[in-house]
Protein backbone atom coordinates (compact mmCIF):
# COMPACT_ATOMS: atom_id res chain seq x y z
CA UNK A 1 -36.84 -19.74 -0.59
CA UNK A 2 -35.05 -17.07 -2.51
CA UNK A 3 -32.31 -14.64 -1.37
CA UNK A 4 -32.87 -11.14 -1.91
CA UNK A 5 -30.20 -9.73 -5.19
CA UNK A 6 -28.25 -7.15 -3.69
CA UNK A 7 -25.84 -5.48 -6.32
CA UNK A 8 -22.88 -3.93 -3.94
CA UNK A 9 -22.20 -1.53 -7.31
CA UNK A 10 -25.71 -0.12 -7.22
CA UNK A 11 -25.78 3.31 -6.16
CA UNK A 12 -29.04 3.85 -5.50
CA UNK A 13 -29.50 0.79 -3.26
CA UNK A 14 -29.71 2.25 0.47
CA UNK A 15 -27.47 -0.63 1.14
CA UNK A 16 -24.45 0.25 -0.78
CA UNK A 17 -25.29 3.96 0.05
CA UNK A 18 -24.23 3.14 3.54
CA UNK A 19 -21.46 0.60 2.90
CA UNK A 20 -19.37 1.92 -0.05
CA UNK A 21 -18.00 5.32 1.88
CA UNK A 22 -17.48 3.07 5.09
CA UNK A 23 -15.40 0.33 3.43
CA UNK A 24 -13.71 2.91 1.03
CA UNK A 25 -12.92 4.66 4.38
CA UNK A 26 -12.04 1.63 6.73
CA UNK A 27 -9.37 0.41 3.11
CA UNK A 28 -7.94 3.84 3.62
CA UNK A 29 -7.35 4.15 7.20
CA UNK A 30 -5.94 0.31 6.98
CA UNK A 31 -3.36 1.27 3.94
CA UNK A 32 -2.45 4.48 5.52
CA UNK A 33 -1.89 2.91 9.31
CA UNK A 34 0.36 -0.03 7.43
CA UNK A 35 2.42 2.59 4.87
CA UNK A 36 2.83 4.39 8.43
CA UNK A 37 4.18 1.23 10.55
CA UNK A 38 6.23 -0.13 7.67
CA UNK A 39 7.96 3.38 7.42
CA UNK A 40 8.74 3.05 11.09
CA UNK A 41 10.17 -0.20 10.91
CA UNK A 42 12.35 0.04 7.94
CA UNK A 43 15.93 0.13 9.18
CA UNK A 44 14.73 -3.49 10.48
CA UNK A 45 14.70 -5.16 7.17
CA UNK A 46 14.85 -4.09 3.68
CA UNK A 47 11.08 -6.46 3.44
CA UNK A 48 9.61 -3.04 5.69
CA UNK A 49 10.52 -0.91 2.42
CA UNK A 50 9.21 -3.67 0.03
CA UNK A 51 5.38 -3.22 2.61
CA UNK A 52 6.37 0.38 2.45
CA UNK A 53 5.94 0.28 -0.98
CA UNK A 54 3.05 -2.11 -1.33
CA UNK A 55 1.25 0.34 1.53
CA UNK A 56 1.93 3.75 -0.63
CA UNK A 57 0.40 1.89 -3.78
CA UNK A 58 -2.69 0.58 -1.52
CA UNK A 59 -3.25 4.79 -0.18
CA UNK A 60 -2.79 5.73 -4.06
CA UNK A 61 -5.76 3.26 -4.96
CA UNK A 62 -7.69 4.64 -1.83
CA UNK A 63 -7.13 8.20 -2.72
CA UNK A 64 -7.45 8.10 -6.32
CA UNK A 65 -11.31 5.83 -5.30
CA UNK A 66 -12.10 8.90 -3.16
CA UNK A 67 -10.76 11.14 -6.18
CA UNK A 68 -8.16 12.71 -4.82
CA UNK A 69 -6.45 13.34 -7.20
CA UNK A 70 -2.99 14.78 -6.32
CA UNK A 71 -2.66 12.56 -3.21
CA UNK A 72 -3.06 9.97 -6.03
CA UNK A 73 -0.16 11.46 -8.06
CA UNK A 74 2.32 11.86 -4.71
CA UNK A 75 1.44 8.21 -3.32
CA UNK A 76 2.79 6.54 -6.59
CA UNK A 77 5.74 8.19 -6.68
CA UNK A 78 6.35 7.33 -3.41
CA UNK A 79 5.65 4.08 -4.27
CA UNK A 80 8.24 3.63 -6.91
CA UNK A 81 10.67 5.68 -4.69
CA UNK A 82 10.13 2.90 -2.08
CA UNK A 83 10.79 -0.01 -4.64
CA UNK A 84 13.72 2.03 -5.79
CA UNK A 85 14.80 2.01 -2.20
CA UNK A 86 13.99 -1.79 -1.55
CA UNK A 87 16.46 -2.53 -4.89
CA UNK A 88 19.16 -0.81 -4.19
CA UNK A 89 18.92 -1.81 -0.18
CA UNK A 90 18.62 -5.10 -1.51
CA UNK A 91 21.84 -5.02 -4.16
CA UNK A 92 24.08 -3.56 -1.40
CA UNK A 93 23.29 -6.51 1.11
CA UNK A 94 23.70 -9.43 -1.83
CA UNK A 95 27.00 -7.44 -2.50
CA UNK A 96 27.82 -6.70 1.03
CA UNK A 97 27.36 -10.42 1.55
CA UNK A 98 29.75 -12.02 -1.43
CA UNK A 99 32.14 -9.88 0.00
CA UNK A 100 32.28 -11.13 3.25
CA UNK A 101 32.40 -14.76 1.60
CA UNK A 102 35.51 -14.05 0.46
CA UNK A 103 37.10 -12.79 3.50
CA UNK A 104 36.43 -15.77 5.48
């Protein structure tokens, strides 16, 4: 017995029709809901910038996939803004931490 071939890429398979918007939509909404949770939870711990980050790349791919093109443009700066954030946040706690070392 022989599977069907079902090529996920092929867009004029009814099958792809219906699942390519839906996924592209459900990797947005996902990326979007985390970059959202991660900015809420940042003054926790510098690793909610590092997600932060990671999240704003993720809605970049999404929105550059649905070619939208500006939100593409905004999303990776906000990206490397993020990782810029996470570096310096994480500099001042290594320093803020050797100086406390030699206090004690």
């Amino acid at each position: 017995m022989e599977l069907p071939h079902v090529d996920c890429w092929d867009v004029n398979s009814p099958r792809s029709s219906a699942q390519g918007p839906l996924m592209l939509t459900l990797f947005g909404s996902i990326a979007v809901s985390i970059m959202m949770l991660s900015y809420t939870l940042e003054a926790r711990s510098r690793w909610y910038v590092l997600v932060f980050a990671g999240a704003s790349a993720a809605t970049a791919i999404y929105s550059a996939l649905a070619g939208v093109y500006p939100i593409t443009v905004i999303e990776a700066i906000w990206s490397l803004v993020a990782l810029r954030r996470y570096v310096m946040r994480y500099r001042a706690e290594q320093a803020s931490s050797q100086s406390t070392a030699f206090v004690e």
